[in-house]
N, C-alpha and C. Protein backbone atom coordinates (compact mmCIF):
# COMPACT_ATOMS: atom_id res chain seq x y z
N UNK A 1 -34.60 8.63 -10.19
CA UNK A 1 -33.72 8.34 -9.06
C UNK A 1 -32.28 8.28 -9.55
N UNK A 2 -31.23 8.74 -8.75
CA UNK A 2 -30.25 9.32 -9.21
C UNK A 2 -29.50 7.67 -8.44
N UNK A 3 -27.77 7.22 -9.23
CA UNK A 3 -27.40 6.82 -8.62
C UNK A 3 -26.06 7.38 -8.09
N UNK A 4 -25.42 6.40 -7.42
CA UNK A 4 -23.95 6.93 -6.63
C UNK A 4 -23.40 5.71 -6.62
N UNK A 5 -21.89 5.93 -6.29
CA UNK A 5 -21.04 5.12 -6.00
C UNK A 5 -20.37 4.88 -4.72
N UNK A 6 -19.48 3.85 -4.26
CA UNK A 6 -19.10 3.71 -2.71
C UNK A 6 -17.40 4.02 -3.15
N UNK A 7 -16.98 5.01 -2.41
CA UNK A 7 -15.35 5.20 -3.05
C UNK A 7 -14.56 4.36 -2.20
N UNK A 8 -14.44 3.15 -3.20
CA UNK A 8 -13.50 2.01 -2.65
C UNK A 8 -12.17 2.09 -3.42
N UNK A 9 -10.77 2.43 -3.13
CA UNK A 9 -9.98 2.46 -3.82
C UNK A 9 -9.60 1.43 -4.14
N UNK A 10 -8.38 1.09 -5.10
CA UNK A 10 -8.03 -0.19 -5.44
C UNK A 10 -6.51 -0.15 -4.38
N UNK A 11 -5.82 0.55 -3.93
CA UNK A 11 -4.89 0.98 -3.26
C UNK A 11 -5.02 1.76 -1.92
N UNK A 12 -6.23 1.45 -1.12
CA UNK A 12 -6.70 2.05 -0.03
C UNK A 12 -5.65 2.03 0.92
N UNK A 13 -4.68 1.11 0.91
CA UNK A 13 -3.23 1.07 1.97
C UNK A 13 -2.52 2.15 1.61
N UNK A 14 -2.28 2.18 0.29
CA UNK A 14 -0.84 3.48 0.21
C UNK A 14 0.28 2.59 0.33
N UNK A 15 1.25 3.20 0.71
CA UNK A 15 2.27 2.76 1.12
C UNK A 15 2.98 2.69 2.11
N UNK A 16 1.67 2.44 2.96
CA UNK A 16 1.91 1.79 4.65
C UNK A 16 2.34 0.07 4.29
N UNK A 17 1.88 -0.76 3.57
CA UNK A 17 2.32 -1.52 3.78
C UNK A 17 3.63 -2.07 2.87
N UNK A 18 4.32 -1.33 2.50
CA UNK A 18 5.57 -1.36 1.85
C UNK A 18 6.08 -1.26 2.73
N UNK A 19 6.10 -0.13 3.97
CA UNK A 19 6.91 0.43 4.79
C UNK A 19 7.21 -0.51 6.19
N UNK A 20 5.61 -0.79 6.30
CA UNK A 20 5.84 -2.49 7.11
C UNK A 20 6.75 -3.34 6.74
N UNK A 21 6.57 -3.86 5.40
CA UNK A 21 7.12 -4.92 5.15
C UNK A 21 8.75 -4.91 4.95
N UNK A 22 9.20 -3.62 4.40
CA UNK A 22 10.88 -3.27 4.73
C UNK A 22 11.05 -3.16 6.40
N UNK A 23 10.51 -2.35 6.75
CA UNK A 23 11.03 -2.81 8.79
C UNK A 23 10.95 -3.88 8.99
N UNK A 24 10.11 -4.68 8.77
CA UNK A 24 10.22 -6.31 9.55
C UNK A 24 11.37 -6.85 8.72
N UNK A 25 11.72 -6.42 7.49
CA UNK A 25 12.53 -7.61 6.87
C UNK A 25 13.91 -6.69 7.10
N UNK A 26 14.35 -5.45 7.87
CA UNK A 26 15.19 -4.77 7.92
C UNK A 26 15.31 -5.21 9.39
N UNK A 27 14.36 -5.02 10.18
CA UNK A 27 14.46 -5.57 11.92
C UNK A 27 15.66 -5.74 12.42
N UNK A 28 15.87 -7.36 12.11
CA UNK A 28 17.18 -7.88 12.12
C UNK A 28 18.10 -7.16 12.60
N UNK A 29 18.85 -6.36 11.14
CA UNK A 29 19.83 -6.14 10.57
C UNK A 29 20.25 -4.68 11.41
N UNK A 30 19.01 -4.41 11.52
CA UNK A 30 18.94 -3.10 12.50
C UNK A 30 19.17 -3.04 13.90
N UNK A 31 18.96 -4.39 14.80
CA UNK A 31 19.33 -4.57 15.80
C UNK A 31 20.51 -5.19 16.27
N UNK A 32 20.69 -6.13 15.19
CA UNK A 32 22.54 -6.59 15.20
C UNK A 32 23.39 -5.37 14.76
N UNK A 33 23.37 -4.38 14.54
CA UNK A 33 24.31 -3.59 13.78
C UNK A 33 24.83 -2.61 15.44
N UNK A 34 23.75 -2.66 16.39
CA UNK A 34 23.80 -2.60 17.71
C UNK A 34 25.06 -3.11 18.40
N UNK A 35 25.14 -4.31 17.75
CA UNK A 35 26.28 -5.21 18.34
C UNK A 35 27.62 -4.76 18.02
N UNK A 36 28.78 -4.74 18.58
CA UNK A 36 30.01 -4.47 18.40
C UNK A 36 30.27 -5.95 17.01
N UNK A 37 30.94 -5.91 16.13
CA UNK A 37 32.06 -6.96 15.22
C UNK A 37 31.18 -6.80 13.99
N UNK A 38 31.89 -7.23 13.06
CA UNK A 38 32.01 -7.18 11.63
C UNK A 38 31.26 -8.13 11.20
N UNK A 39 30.44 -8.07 10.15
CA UNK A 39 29.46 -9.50 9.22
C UNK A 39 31.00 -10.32 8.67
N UNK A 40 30.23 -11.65 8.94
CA UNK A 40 31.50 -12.65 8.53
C UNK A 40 32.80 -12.77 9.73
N UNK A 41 32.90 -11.85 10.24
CA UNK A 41 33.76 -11.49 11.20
C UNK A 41 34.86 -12.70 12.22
N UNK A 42 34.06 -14.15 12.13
CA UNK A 42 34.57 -15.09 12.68
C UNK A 42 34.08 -14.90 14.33
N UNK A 43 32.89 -14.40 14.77
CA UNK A 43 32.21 -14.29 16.14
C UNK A 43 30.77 -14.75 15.80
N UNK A 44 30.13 -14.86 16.38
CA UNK A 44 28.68 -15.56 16.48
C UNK A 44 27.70 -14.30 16.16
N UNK A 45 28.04 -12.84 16.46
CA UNK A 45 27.48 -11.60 16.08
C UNK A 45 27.71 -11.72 14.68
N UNK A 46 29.09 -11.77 14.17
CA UNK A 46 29.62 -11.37 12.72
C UNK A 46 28.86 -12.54 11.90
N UNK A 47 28.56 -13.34 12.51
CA UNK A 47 27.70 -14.42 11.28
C UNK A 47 26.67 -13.83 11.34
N UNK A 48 26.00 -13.88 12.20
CA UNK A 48 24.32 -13.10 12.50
C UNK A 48 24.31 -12.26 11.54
N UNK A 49 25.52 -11.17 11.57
CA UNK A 49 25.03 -10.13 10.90
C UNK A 49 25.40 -10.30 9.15
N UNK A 50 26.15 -11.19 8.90
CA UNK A 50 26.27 -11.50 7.68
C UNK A 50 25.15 -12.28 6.99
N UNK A 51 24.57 -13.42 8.07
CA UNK A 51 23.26 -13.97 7.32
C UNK A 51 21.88 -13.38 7.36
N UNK A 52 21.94 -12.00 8.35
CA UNK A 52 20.63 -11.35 8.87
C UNK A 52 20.62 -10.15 7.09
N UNK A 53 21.93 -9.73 6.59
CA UNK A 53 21.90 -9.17 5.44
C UNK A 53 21.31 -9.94 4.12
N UNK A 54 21.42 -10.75 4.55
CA UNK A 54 21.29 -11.75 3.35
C UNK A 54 19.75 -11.96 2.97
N UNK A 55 19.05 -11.27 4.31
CA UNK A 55 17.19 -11.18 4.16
C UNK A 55 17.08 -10.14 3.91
N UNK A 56 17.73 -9.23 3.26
CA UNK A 56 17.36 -7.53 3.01
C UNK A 56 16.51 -7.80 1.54
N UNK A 57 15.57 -7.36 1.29
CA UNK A 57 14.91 -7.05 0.18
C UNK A 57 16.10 -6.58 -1.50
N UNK A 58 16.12 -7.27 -2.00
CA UNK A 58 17.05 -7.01 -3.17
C UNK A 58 18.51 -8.16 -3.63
N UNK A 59 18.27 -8.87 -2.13
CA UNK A 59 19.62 -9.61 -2.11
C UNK A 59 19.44 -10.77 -2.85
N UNK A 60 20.27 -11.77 -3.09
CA UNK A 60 19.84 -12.73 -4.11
C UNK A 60 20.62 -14.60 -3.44
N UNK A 61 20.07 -15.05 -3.27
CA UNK A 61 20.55 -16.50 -2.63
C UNK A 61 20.96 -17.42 -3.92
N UNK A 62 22.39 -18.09 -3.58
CA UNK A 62 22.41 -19.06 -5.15
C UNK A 62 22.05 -20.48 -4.77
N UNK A 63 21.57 -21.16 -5.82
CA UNK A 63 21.84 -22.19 -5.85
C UNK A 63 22.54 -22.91 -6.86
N UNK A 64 23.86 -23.22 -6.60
CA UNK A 64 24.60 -23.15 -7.22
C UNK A 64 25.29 -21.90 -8.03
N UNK A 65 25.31 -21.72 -9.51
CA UNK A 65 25.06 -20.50 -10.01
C UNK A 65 23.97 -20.00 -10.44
N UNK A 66 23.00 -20.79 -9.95
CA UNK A 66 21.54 -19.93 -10.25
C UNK A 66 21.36 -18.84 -9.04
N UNK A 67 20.80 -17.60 -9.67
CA UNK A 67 20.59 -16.96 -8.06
C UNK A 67 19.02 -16.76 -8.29
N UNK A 68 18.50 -16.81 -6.87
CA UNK A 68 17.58 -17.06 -6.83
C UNK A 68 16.78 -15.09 -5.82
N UNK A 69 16.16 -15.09 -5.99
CA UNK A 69 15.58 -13.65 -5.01
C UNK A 69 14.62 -14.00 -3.95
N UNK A 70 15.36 -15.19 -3.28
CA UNK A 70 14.27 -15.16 -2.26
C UNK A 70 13.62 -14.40 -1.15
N UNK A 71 14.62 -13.41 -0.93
CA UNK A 71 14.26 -12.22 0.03
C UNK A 71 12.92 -11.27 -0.41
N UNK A 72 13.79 -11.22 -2.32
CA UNK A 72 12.74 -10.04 -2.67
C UNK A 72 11.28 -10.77 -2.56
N UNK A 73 10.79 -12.28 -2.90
CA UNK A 73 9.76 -12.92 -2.90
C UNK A 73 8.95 -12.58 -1.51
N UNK A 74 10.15 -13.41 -0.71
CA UNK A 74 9.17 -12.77 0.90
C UNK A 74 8.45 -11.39 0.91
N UNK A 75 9.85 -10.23 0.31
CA UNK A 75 9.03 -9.28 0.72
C UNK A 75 7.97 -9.04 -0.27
N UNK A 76 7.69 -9.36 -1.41
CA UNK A 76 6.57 -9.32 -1.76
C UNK A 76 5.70 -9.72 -1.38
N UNK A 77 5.78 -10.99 -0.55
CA UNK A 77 4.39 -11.70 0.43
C UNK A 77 4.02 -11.28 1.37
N UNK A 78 4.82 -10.65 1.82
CA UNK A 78 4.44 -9.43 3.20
C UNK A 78 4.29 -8.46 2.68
N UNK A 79 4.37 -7.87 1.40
CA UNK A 79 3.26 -6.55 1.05
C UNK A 79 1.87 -6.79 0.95
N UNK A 80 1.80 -8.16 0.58
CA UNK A 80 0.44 -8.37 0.33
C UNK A 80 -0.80 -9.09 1.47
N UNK A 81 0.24 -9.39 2.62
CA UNK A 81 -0.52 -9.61 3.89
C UNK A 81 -0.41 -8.27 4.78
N UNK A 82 0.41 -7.23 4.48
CA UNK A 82 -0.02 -6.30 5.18
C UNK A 82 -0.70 -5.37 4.69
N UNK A 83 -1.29 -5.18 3.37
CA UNK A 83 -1.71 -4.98 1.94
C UNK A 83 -3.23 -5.22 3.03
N UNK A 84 -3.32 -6.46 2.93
CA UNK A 84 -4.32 -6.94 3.58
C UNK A 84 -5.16 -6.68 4.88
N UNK A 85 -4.08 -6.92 5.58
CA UNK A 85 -3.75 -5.62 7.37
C UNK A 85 -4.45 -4.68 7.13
N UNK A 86 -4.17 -4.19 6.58
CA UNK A 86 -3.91 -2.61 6.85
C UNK A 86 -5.28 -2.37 6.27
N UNK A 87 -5.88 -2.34 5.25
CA UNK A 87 -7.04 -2.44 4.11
C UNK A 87 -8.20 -2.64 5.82
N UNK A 88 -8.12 -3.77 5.99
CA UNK A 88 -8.99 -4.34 7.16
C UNK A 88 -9.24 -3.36 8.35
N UNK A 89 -8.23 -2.82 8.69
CA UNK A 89 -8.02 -1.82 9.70
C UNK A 89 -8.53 -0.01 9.16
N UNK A 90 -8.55 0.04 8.18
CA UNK A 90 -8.42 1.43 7.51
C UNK A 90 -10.33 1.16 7.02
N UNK A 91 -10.63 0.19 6.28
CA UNK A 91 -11.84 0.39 6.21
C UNK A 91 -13.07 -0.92 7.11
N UNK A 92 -13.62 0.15 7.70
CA UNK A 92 -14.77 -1.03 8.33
C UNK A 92 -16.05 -1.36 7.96
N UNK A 93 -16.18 -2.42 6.98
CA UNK A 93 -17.00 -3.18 5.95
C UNK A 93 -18.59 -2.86 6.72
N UNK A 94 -18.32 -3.01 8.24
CA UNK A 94 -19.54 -3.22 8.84
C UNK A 94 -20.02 -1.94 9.36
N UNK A 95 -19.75 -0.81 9.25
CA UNK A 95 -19.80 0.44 9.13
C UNK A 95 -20.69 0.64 7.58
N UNK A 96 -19.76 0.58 6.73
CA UNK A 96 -20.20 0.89 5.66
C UNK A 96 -21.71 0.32 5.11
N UNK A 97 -21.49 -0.56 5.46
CA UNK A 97 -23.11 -1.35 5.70
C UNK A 97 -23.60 -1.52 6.19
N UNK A 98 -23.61 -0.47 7.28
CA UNK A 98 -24.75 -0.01 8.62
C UNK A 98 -24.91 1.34 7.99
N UNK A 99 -23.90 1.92 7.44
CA UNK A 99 -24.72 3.52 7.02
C UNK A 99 -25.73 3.51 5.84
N UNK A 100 -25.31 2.48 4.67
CA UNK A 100 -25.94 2.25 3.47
C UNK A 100 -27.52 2.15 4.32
N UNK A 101 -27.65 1.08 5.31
CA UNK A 101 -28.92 0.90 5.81
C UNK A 101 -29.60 1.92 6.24
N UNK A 102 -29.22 2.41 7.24
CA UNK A 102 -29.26 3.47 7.62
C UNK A 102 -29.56 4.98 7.13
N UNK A 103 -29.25 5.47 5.87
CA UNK A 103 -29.56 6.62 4.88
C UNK A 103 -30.75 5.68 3.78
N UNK A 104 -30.85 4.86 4.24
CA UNK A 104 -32.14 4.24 2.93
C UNK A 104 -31.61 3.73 1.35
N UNK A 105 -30.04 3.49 1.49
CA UNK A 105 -29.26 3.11 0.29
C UNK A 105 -29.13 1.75 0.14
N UNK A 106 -29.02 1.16 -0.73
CA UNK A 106 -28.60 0.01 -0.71
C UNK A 106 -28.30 -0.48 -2.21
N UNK A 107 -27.33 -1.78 -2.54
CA UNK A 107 -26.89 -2.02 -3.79
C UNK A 107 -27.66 -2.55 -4.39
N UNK A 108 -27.96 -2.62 -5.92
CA UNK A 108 -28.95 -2.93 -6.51
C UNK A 108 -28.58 -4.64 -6.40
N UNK A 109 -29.46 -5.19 -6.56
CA UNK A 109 -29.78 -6.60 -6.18
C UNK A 109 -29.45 -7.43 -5.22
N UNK A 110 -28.67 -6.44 -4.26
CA UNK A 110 -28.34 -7.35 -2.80
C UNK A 110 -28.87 -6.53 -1.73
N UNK A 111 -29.86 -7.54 -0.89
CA UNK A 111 -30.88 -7.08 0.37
C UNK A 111 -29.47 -6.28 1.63
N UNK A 112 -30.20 -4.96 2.25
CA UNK A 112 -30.02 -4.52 3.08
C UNK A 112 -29.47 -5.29 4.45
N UNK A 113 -28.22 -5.07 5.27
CA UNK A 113 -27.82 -5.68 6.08
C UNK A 113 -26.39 -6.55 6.05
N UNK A 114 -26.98 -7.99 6.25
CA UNK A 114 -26.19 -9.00 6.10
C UNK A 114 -25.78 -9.25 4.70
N UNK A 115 -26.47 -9.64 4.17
CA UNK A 115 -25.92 -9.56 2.63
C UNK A 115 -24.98 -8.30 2.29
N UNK A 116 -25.28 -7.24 2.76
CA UNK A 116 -24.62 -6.21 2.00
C UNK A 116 -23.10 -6.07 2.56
N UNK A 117 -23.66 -6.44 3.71
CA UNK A 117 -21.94 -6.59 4.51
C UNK A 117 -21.22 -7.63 3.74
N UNK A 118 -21.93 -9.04 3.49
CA UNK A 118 -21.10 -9.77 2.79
C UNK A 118 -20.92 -9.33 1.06
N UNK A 119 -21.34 -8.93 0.77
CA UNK A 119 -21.10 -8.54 -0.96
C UNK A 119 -20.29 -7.63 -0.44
N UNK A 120 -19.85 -6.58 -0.08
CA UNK A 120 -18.81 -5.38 0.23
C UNK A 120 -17.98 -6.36 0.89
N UNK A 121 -17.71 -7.32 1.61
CA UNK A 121 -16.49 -7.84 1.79
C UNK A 121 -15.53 -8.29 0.45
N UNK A 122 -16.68 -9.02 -0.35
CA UNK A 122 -16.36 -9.87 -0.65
C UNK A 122 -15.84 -9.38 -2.06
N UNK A 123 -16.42 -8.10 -2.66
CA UNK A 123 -15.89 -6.92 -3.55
C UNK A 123 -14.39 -6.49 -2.94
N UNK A 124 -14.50 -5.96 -1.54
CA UNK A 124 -13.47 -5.24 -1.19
C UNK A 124 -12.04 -6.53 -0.64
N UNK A 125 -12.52 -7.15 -0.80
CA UNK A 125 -11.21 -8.55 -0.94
C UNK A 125 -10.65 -8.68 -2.17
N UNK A 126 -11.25 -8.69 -3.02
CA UNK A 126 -11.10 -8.62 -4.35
C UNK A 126 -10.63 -7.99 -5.11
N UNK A 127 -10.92 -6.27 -4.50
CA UNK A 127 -10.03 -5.20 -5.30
C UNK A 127 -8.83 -5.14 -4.21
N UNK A 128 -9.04 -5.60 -2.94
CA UNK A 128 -7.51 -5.29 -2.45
C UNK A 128 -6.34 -6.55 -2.83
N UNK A 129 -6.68 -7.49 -3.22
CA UNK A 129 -6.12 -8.20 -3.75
C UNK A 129 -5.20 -7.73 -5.06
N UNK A 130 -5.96 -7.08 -6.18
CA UNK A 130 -5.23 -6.34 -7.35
C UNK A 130 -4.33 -5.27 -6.58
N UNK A 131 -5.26 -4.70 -5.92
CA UNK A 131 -4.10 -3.67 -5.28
C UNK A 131 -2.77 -4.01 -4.86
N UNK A 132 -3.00 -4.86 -4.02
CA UNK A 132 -1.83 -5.72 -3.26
C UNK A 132 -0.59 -5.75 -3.91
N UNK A 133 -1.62 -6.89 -5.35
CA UNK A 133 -0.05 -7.57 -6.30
C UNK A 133 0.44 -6.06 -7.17
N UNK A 134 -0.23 -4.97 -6.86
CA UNK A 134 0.40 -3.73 -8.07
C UNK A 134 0.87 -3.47 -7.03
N UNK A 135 1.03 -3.16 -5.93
CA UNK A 135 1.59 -2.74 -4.95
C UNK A 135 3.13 -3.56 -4.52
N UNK A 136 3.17 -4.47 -4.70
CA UNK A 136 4.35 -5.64 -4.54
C UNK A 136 5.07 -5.76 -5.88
N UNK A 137 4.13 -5.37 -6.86
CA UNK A 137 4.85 -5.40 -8.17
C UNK A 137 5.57 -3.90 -8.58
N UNK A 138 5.14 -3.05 -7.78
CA UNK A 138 5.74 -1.80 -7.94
C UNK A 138 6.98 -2.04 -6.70
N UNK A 139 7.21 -2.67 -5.99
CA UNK A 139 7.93 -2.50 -4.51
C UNK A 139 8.92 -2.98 -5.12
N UNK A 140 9.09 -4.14 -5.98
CA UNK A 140 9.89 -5.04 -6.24
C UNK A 140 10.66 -4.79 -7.58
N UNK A 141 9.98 -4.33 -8.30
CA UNK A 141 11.06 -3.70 -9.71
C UNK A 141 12.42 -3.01 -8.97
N UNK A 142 12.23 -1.97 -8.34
CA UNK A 142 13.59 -1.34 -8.16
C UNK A 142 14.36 -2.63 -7.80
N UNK A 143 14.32 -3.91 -7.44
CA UNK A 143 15.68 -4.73 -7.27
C UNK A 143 15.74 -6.01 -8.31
N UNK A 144 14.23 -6.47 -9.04
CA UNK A 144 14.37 -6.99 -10.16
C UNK A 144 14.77 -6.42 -11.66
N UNK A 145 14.39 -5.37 -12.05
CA UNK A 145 14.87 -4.75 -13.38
C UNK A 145 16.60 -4.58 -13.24
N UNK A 146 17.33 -3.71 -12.35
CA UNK A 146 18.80 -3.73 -12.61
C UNK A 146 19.07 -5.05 -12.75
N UNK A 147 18.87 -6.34 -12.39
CA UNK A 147 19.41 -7.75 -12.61
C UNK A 147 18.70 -8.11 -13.70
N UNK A 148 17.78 -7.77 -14.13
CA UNK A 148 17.27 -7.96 -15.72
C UNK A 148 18.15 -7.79 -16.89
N UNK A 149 18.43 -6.19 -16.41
CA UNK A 149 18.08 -4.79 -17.29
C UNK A 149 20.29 -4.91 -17.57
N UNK A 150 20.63 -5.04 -16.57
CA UNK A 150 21.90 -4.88 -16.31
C UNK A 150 22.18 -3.19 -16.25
N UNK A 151 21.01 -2.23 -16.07
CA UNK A 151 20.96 -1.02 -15.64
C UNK A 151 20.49 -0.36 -14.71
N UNK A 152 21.69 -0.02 -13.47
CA UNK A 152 21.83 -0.10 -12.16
C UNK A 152 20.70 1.53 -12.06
N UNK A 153 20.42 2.58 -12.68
CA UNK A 153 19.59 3.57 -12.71
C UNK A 153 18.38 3.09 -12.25
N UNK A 154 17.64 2.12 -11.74
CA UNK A 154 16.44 1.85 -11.65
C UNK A 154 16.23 2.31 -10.39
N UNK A 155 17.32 2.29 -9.53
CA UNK A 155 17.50 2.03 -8.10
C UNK A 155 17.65 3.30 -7.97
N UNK A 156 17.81 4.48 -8.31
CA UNK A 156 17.57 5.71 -7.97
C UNK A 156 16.50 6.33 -7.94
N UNK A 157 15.33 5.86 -8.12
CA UNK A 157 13.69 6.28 -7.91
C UNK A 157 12.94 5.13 -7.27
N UNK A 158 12.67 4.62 -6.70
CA UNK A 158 11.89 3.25 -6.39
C UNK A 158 10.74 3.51 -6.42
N UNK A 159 9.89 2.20 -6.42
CA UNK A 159 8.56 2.42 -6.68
C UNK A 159 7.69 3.33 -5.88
N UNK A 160 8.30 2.95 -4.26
CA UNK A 160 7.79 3.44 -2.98
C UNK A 160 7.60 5.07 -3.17
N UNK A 161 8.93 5.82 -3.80
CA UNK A 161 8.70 6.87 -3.89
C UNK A 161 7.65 7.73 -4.55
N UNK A 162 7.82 7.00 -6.29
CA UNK A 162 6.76 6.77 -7.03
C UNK A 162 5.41 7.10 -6.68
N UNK A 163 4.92 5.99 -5.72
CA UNK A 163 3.78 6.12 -5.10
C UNK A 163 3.36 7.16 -4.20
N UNK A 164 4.36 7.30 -3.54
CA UNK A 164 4.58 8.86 -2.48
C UNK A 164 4.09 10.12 -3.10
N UNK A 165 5.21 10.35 -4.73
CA UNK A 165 4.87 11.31 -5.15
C UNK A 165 3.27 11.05 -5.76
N UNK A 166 2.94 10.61 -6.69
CA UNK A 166 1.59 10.55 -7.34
C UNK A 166 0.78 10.51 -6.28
N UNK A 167 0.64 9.92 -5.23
CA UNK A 167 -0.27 10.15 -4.27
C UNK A 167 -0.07 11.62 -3.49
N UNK A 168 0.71 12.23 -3.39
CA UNK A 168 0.93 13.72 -2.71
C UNK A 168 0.10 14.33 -3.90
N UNK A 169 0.69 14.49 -5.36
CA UNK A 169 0.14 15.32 -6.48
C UNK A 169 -1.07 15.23 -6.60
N UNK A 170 -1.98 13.75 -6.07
CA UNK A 170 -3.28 13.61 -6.63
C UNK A 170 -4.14 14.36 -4.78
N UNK A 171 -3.81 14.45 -3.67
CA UNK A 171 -4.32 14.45 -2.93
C UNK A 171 -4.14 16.33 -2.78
N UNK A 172 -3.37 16.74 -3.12
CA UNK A 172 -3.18 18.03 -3.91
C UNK A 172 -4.05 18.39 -4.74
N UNK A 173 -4.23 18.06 -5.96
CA UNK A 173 -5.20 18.28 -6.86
C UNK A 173 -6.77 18.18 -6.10
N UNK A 174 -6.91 17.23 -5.05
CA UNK A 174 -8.15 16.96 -4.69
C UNK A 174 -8.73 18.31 -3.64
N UNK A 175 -7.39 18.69 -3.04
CA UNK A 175 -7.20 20.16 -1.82
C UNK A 175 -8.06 20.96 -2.91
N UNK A 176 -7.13 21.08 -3.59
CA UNK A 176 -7.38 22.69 -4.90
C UNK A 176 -8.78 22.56 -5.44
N UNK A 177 -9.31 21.28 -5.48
CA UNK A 177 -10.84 21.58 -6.61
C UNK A 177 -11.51 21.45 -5.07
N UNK A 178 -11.64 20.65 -4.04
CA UNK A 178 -12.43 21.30 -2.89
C UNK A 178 -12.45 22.47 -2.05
N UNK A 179 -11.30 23.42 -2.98
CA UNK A 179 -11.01 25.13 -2.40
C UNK A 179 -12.03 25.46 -3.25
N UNK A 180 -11.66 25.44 -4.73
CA UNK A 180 -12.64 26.12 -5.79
C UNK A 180 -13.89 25.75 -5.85
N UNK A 181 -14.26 24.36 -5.53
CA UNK A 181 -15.77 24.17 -5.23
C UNK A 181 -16.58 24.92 -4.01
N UNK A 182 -15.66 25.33 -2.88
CA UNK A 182 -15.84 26.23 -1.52
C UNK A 182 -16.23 27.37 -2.01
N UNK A 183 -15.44 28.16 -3.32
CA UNK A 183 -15.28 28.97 -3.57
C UNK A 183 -16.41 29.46 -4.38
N UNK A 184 -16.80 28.65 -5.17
CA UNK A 184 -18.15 28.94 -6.04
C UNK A 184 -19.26 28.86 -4.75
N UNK A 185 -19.45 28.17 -4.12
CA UNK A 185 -20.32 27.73 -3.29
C UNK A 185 -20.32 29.32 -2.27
N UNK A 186 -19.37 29.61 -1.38
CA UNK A 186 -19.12 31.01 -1.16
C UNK A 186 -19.83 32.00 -2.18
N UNK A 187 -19.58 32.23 -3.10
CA UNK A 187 -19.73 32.61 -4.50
C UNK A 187 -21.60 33.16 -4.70
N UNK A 188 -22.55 31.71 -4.39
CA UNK A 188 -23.72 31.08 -4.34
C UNK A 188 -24.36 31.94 -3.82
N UNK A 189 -23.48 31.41 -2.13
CA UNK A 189 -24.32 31.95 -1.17
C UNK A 189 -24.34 33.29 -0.69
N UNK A 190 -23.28 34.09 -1.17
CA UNK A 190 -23.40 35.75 -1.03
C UNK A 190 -24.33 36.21 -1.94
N UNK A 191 -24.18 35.54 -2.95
CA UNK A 191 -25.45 36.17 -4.02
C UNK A 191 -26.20 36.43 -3.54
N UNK A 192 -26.96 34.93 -3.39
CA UNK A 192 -28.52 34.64 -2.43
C UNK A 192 -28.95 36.09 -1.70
N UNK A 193 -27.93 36.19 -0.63
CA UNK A 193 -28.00 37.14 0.16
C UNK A 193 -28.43 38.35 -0.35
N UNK A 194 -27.53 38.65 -1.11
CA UNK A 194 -27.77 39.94 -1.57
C UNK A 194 -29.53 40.09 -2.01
N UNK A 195 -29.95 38.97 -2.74
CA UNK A 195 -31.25 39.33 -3.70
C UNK A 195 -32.32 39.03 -2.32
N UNK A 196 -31.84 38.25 -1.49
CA UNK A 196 -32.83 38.28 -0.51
C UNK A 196 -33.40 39.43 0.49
């Protein structure tokens, strides 16, 4: 008896929830900018829009002369609840463990059904969790390393993109070997033909 695996990624979101989490924390800033007057400006808009900047992902709050990144923190906590979102919405646990039942599969030492739904939750919480924090930990370098690093170059590639590209290249690579596997398979079945 042969086995198999369930393709659970560790990054099943992508970078939907990066993209969440910059709109909500951009929102704001995006709808006051609507407004006629200047940030700081001395109007009740111009403060808005001076303290609504001040939640942009990268910005830095002091206390005193300590500065602190509380923006970038948030938005790391909202990568990882929409990290979460999104994971929930994209895969359905109770699906997956209605088909396992269903084709006669099931994981070695956990009974068919209920159990299996709960062990696949409770796996797939777990790896989206790692995912999450690599996902928030990649979001967040482009505005922690230049204040490290004191080298402003970081900020010309961000992680987001990063992820964009390697995920285009790998979902590419995946096109091309399911052409050439078509292709042998094509390949197969003209043979057949012929000798038949």
């Amino acid at each position: 008896a042969g086995s198999s695996f369930l393709p659970i990624k560790v990054n099943s979101a992508g970078v939907i929830p990066i993209i969440f989490a910059v709109s909500l924390m951009l929102f704001p800033v995006t709808i006051l900018n609507a407004f006629p007057g200047k940030p700081g400006g001395g109007s009740p808009i111009g403060w808005l829009k001076e303290h609504a900047q001040l939640m942009s992902p990268g910005q830095y709050w002091h206390l005193g002369n300590i500065p602190l990144p509380i923006p970038t923190l948030i938005y790391a906590l909202l990568i990882v609840v929409f990290t979460y979102f999104y994971t929930a919405i994209v895969m359905n646990i109770q699906e997956m463990a209605e088909n396992l039942k269903k084709y006669g599969n099931y994981i070695p030492g956990i009974r068919p059904g209920k159990p299996t739904y709960e062990y696949l939750e409770r796996v797939i919480s777990r790896i989206t969790l790692a995912g999450a924090i690599f996902l928030a930990i990649i979001a967040v370098l482009q505005y922690i390393l230049p204040v490290a690093s004191q080298f402003s170059s970081f900020q010309l590639i961000g992680g987001t993109s990063l992820l964009i590209v390697v995920g285009v290249a790998i979902e590419t690579m995946q096109a091309i070997e399911a052409q050439l596997l078509m292709r042998n398979y094509e390949g197969f079945i003209k043979t057949g033909q012929k000798r038949g």
